[in-house]
Protein backbone atom coordinates (compact mmCIF):
# COMPACT_ATOMS: atom_id res chain seq x y z
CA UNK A 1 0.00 0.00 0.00
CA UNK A 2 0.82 3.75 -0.63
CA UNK A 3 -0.20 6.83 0.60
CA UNK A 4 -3.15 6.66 -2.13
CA UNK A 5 -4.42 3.68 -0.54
CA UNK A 6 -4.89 4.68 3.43
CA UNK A 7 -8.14 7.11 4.04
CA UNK A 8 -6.95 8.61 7.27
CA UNK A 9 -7.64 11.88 8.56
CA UNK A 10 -5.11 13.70 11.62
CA UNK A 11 -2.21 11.26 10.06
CA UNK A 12 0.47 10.98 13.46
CA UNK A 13 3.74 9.03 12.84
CA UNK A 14 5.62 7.24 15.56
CA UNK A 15 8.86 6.52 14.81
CA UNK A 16 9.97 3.03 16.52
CA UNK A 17 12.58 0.25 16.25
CA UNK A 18 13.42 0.98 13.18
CA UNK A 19 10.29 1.08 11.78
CA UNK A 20 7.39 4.00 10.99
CA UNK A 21 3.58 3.48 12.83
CA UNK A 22 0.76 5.70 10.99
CA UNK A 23 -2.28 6.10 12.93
CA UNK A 24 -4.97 8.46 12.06
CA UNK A 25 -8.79 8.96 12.10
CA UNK A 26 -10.23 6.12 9.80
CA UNK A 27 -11.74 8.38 6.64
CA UNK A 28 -14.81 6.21 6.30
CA UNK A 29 -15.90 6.16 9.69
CA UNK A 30 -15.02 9.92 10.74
CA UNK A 31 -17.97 11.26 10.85
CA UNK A 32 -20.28 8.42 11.55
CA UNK A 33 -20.36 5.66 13.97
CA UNK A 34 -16.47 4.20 14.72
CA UNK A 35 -15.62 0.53 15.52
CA UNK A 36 -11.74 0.68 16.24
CA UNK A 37 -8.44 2.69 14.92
CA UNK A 38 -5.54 1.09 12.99
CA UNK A 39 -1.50 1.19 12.31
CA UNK A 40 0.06 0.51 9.35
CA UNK A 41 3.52 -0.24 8.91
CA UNK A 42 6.45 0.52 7.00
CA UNK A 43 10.40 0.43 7.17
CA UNK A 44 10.64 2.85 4.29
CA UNK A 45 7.77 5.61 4.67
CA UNK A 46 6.94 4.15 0.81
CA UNK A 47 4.93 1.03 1.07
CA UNK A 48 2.36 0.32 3.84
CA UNK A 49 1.83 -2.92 5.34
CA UNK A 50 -2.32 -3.08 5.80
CA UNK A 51 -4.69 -1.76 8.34
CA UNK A 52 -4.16 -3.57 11.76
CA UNK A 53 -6.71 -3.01 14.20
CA UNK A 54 -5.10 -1.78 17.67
CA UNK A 55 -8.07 -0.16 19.37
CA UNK A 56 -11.31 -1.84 19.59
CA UNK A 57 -13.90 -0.74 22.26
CA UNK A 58 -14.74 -2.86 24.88
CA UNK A 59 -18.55 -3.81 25.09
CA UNK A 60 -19.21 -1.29 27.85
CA UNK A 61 -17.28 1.65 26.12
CA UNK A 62 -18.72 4.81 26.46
CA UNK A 63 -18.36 6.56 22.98
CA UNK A 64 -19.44 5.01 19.97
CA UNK A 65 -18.89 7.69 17.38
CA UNK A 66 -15.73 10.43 16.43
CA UNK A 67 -12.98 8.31 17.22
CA UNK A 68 -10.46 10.83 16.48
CA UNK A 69 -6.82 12.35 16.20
CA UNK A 70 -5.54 9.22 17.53
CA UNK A 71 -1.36 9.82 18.09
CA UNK A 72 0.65 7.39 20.12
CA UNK A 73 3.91 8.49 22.44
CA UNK A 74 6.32 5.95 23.89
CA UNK A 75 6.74 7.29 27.21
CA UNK A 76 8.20 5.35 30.89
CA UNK A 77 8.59 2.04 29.02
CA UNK A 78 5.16 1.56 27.40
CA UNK A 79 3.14 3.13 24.77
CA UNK A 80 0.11 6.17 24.96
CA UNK A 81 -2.61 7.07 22.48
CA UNK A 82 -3.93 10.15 22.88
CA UNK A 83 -7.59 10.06 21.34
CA UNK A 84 -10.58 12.22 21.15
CA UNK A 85 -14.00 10.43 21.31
CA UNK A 86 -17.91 11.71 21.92
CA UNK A 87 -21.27 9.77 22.49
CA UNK A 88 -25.01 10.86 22.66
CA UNK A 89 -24.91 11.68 26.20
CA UNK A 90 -21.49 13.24 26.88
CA UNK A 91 -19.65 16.06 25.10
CA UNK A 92 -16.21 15.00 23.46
CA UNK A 93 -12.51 14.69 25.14
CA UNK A 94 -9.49 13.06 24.96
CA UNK A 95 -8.98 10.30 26.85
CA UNK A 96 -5.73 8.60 27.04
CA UNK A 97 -5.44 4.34 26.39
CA UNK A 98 -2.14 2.31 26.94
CA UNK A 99 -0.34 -0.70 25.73
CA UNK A 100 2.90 -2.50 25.58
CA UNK A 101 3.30 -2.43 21.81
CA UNK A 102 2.96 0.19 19.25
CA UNK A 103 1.14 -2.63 17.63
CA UNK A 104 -1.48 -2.51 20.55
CA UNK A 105 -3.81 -3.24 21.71
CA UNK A 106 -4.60 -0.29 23.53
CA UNK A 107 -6.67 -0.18 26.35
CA UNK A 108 -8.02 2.08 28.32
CA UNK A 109 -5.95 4.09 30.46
CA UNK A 110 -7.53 7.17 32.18
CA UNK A 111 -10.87 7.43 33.41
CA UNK A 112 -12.54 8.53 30.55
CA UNK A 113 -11.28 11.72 28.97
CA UNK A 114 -9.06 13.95 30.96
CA UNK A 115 -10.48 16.77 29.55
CA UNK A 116 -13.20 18.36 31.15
CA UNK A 117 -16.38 17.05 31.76
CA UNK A 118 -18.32 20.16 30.47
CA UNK A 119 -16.38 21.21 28.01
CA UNK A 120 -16.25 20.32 23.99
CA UNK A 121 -12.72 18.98 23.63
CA UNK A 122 -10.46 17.56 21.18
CA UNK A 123 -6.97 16.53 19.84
CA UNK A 124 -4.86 16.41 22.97
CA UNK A 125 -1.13 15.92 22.03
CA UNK A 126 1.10 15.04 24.99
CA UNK A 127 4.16 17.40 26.15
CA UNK A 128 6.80 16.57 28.62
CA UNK A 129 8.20 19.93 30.21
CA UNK A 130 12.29 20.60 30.45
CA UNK A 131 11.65 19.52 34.07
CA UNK A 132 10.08 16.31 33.30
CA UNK A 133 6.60 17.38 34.42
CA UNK A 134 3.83 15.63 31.51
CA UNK A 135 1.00 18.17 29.87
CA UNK A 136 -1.64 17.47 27.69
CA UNK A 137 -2.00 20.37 25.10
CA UNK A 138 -5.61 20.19 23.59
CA UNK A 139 -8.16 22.56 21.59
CA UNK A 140 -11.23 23.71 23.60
CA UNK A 141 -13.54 23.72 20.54
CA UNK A 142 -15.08 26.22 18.52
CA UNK A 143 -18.57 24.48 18.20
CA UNK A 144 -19.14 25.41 21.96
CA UNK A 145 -17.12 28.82 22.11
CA UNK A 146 -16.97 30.16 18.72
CA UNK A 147 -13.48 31.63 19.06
CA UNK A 148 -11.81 28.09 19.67
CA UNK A 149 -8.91 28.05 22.16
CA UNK A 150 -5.63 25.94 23.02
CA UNK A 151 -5.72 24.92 26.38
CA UNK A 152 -2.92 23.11 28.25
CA UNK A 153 -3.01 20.95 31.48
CA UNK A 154 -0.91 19.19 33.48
CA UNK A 155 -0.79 15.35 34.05
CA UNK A 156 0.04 12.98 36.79
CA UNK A 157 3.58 10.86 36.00
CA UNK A 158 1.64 8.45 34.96
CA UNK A 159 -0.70 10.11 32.68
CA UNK A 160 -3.71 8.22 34.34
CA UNK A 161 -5.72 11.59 35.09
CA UNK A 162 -5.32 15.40 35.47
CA UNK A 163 -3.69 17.76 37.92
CA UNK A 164 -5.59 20.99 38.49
CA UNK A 165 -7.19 22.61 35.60
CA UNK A 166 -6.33 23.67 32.41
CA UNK A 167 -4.91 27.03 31.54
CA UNK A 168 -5.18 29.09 28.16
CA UNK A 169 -2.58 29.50 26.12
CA UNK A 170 -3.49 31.39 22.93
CA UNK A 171 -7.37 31.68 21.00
CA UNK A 172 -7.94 30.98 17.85
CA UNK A 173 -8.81 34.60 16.09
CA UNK A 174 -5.52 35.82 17.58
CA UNK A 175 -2.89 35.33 14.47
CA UNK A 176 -3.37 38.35 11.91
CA UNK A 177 -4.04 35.22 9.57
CA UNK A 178 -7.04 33.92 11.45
CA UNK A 179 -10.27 34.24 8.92
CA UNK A 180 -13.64 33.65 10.76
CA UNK A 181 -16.50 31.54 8.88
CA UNK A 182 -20.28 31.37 9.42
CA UNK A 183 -21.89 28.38 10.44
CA UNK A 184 -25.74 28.07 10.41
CA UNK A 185 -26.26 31.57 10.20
CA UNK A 186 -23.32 32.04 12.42
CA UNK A 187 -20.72 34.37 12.06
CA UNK A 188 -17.08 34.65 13.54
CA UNK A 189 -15.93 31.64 14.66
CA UNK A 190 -12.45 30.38 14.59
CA UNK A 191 -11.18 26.67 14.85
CA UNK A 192 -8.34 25.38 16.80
CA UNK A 193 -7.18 22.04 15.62
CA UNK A 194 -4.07 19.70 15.80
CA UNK A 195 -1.52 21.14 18.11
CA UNK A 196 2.18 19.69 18.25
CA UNK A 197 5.15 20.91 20.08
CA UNK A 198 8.45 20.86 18.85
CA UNK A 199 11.66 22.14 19.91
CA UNK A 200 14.05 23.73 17.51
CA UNK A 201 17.76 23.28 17.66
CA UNK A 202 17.82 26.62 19.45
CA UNK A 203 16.11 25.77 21.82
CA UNK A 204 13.01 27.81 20.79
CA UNK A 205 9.90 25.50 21.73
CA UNK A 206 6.94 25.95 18.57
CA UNK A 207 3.49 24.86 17.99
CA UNK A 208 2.14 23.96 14.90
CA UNK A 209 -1.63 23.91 14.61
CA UNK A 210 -4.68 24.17 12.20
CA UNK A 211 -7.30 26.94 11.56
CA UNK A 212 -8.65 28.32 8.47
CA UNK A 213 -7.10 31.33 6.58
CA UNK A 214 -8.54 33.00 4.27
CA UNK A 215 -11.39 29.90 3.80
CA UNK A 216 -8.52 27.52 3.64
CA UNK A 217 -7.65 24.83 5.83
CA UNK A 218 -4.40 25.67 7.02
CA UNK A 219 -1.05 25.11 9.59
CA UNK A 220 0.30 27.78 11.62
CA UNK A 221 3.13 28.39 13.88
CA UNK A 222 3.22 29.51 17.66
CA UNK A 223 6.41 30.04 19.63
CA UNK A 224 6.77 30.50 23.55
CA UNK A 225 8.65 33.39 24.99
CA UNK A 226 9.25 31.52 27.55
CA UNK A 227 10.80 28.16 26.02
CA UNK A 228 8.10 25.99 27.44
CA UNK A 229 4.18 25.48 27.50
CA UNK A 230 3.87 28.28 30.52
CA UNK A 231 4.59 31.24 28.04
CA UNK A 232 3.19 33.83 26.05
CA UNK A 233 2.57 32.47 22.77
CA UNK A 234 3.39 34.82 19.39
CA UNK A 235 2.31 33.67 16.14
CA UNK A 236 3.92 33.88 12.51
CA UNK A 237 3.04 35.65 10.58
CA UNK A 238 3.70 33.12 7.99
CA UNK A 239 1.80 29.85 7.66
CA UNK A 240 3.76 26.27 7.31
CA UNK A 241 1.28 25.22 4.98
CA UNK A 242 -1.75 27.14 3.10
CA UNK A 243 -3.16 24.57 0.65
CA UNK A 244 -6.08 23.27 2.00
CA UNK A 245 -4.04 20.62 3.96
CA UNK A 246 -3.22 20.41 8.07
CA UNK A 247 -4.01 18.81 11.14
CA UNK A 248 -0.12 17.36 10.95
CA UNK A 249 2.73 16.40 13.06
CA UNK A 250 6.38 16.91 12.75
CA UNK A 251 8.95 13.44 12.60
CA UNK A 252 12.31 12.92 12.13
CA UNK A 253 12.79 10.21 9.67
CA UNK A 254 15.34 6.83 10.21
CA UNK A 255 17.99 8.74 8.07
CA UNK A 256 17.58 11.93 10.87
CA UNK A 257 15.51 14.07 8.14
CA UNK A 258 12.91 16.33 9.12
CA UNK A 259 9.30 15.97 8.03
CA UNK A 260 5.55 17.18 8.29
CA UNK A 261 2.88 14.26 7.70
CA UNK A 262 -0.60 15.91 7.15
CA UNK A 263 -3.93 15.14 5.46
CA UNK A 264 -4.71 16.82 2.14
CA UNK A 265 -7.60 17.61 0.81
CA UNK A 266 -9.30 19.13 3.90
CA UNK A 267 -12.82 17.46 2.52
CA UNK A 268 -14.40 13.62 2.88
CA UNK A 269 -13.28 11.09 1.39
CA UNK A 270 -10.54 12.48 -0.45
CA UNK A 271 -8.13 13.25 2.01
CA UNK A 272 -4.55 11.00 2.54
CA UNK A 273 -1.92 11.60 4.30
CA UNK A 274 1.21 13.70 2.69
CA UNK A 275 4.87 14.14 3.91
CA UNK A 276 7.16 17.34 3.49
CA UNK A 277 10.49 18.12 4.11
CA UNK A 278 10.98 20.62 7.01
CA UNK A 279 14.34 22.40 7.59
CA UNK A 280 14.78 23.73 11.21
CA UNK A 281 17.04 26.68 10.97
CA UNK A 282 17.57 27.66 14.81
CA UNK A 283 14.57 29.26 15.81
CA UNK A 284 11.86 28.40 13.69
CA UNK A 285 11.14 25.53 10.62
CA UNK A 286 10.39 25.96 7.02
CA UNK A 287 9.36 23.97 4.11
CA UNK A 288 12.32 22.51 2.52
């Protein structure tokens, strides 16, 4: 299989024992009812082995539909997918499932989502602070606040459940880039999708996350003044990516090369995933 072949949405690479794990959204199921997530494999980022199912729900799982943005970190000797789900009677958040393998399964690891209980949430990405302290960073969503925001909070060691509660770290309309839309009559609201953190050679700690610009799905790029997720964030001016592609993640390949997988076309069911070459030049990253 190729890149053609795999209808994912949110594409997240982990790169592990010598090999590349792509997990994603599954494109035919993304906005309907979900029965598991996948991996597929490769040792060469060019052909894909075929769908393995690593997440199925137990029989007493409480979502059933929007299994999404699923990315998995190896952290303390095991393996954590970060995943947003919703059901009928409780608003969407990330909850966090474990296992032993990239290959899964995963289970479930937190009690329920570790998001809020009242809020609509999605897309948590996991950051471990210079002093070894774990965050989840996560979008508080748009279809409940209209101007969506990123939101951070802090985990316990073992990222079973939160500590305290979260903290704002930039909205949505606040890069001169940020175009609102109108939805059902509507107007002004601004999405905050994707975030991932990545450190530059500098030492200058970046987001990259999705919005819209200019009616265009899209991937911007934060940066903390602070070097870490307890800053003021500033946003370029300049996008990563304006093509109606985003909702990515940034990987360095076997070889030590830097890329950005994302999904392109931003519209069901064409989207697949598609890699770029990122250079990091100190302080920031561009296309390569």
């Amino acid at each position: 299989m190729t890149f053609n072949d795999i209808h994912v949405r949110d594409p997240f690479i982990l790169v592990d024992g010598g090999k590349y794990y792509l997990y994603g959204s599954r494109g035919p199921e993304t906005w309907g009812k979900c029965t598991g997530l996948d991996v597929y494999v490769s040792e060469d980022m060019e052909t894909w082995s075929e769908a393995v199912e690593v997440f199925t729900p137990p029989a007493d799982f409480w979502s059933d539909f929007n299994f999404w943005a699923p990315e998995v970190h190896a952290y303390k000797g095991a393996y954590y997918m970060f995943v947003s789900f919703k059901s009928d009677t409780r608003r969407r958040g990330t909850q966090i499932l474990k296992a032993e393998s990239p290959m899964g399964p995963f289970v479930p690891h937190s009690n329920g989502p570790v998001t809020p209980e009242e809020w609509e949430c999605l897309d948590g990405t996991l950051y471990v602070a210079p002093d070894g302290k774990p965050y989840m960073v996560f979008c508080h969503e748009w279809v409940q606040i209209k101007d969506g925001e990123m939101c951070a909070i802090e985990l316990t060691e073992d990222l079973s459940a939160p500590v305290g509660k979260p903290f704002l770290l930039f909205r949505a309309s606040d890069p001169v880039w940020a175009s609102g839309f109108e939805d059902e009559g509507e107007k002004d609201n601004y999405v905050t999708d994707g975030p991932f953190l990545y450190r530059t050679q500098d030492g200058t700690l970046l987001m990259i996350w999705s919005s819209f610009a200019q009616n265009a799905y899209c991937e911007g790029i934060a940066y903390s003044d602070n070097g870490d997720i307890t800053g003021s964030w500033i946003h370029d001016e300049r996008l990563l990516f304006a093509e109606d592609g985003g909702h990515g993640m940034i990987f360095k390949t076997l070889e030590g090369e830097l890329k950005f997988i994302f999904h392109q076309p931003n519209n069901s069911p064409n989207e697949r995933p598609h890699v770029i070459s990122l250079k990091d030049v100190g302080n920031t990253i561009y296309e390569a």
